[in-house]
C-alpha atoms as a PDB file:
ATOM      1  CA  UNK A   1      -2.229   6.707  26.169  1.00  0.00           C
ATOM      2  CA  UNK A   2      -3.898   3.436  25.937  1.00  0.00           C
ATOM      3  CA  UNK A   3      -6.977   2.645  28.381  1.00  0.00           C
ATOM      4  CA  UNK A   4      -7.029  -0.624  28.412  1.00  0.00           C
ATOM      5  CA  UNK A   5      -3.928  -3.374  28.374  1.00  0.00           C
ATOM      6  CA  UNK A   6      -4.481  -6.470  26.166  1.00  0.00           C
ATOM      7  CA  UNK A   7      -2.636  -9.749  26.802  1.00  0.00           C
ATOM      8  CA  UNK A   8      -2.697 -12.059  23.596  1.00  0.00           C
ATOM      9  CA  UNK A   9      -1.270 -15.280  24.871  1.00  0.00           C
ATOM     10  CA  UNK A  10      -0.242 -17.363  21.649  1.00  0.00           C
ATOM     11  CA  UNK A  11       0.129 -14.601  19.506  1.00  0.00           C
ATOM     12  CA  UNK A  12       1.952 -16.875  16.730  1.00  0.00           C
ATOM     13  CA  UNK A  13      -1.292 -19.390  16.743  1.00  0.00           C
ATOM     14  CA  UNK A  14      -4.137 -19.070  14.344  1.00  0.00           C
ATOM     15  CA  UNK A  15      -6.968 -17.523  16.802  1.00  0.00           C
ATOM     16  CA  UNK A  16      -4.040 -15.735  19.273  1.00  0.00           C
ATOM     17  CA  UNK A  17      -2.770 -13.617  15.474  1.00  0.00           C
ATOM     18  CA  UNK A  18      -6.253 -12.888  14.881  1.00  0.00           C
ATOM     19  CA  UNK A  19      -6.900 -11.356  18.236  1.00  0.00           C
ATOM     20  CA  UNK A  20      -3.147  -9.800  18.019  1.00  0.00           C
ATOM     21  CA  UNK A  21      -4.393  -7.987  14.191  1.00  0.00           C
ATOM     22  CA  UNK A  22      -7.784  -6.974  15.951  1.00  0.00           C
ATOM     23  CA  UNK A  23      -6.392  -5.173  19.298  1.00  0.00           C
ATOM     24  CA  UNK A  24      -3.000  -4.271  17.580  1.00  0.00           C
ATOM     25  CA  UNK A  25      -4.663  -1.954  15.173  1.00  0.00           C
ATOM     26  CA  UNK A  26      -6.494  -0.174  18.257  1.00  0.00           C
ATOM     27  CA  UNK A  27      -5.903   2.872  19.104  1.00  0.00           C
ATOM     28  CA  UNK A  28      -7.366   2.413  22.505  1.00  0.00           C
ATOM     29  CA  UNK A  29      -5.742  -1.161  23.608  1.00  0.00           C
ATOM     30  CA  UNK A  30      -1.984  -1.364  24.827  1.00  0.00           C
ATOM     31  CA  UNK A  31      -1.364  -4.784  23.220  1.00  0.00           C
ATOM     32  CA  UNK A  32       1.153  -7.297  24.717  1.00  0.00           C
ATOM     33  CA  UNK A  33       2.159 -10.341  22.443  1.00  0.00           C
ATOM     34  CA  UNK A  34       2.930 -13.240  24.398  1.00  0.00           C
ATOM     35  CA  UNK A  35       4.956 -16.393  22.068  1.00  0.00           C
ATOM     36  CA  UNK A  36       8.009 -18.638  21.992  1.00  0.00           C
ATOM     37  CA  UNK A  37       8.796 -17.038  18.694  1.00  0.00           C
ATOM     38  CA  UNK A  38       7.906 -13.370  17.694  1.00  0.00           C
ATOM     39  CA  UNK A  39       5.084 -12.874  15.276  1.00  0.00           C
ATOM     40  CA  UNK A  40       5.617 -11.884  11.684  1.00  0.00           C
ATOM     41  CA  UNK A  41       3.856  -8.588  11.993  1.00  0.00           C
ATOM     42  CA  UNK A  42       3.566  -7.263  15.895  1.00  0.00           C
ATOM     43  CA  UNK A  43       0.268  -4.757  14.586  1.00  0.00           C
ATOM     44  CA  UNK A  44       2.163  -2.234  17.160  1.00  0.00           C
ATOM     45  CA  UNK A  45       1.883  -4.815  20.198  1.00  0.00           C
ATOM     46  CA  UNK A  46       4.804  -5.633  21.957  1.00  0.00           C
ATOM     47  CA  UNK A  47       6.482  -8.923  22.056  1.00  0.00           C
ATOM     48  CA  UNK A  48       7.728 -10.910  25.428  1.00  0.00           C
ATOM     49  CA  UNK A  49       8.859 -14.238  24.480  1.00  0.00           C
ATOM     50  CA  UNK A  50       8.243 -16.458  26.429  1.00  0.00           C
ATOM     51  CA  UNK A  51       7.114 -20.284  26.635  1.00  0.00           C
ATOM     52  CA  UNK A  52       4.031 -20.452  29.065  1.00  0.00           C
ATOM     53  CA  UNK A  53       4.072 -24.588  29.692  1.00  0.00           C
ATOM     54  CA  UNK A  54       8.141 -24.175  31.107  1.00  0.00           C
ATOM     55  CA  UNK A  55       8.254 -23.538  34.479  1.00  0.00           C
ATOM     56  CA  UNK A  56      11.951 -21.842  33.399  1.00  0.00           C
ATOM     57  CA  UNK A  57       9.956 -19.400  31.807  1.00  0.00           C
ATOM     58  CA  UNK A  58       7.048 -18.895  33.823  1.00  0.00           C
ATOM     59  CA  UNK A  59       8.122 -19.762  37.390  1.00  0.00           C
ATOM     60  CA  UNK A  60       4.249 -18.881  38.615  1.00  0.00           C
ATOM     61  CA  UNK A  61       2.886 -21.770  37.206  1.00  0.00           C
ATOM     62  CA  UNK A  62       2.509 -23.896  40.068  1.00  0.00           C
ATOM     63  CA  UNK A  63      -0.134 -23.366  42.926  1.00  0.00           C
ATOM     64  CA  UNK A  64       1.364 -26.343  44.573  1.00  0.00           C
ATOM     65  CA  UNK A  65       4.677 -24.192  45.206  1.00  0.00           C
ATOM     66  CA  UNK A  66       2.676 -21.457  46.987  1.00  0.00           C
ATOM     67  CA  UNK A  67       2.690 -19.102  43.914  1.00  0.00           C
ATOM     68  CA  UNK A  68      -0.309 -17.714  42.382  1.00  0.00           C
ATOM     69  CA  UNK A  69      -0.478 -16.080  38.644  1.00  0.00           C
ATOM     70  CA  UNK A  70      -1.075 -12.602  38.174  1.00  0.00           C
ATOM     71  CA  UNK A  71      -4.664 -10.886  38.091  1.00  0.00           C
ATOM     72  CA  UNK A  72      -5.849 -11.089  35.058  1.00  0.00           C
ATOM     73  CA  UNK A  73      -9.396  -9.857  34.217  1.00  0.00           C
ATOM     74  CA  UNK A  74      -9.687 -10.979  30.792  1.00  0.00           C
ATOM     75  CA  UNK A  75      -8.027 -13.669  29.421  1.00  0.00           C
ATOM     76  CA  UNK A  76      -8.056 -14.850  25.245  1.00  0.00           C
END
């Protein structure tokens, strides 16, 4: 089992595939894919899509409406 969990918002972008190839092919990452559209090649991640700037998707957005994101440690 994976150690460490590895969020790759943008996977589909230039620098978010990169970092998607890099901790995909790790043994000791769990890699999460984060995109609108799913990435050619997932390198063993898995894939939520998902559109981060809609509220729709991502209903903890907003601060103003009293909700507050996830802790994250690391963020790419």
């Amino acid at each position: 089992m994976a150690s460490k969990k590895v969020v790759v918002a943008g996977a589909t972008g230039l620098v978010g595939n990169a970092a998607l190839r890099h901790f995909g092919t790790s043994a000791a990452c769990e890699v999460v894919a984060l995109s609108r559209r799913k990435p050619r090649d997932l390198y063993g991640a898995r894939h939520v899509a998902i559109d981060l700037t809609s509220e729709a998707d991502c209903p903890c957005r907003g601060r103003a409406a009293g909700r507050h994101p996830p802790d994250l440690r690391r963020a790419l």
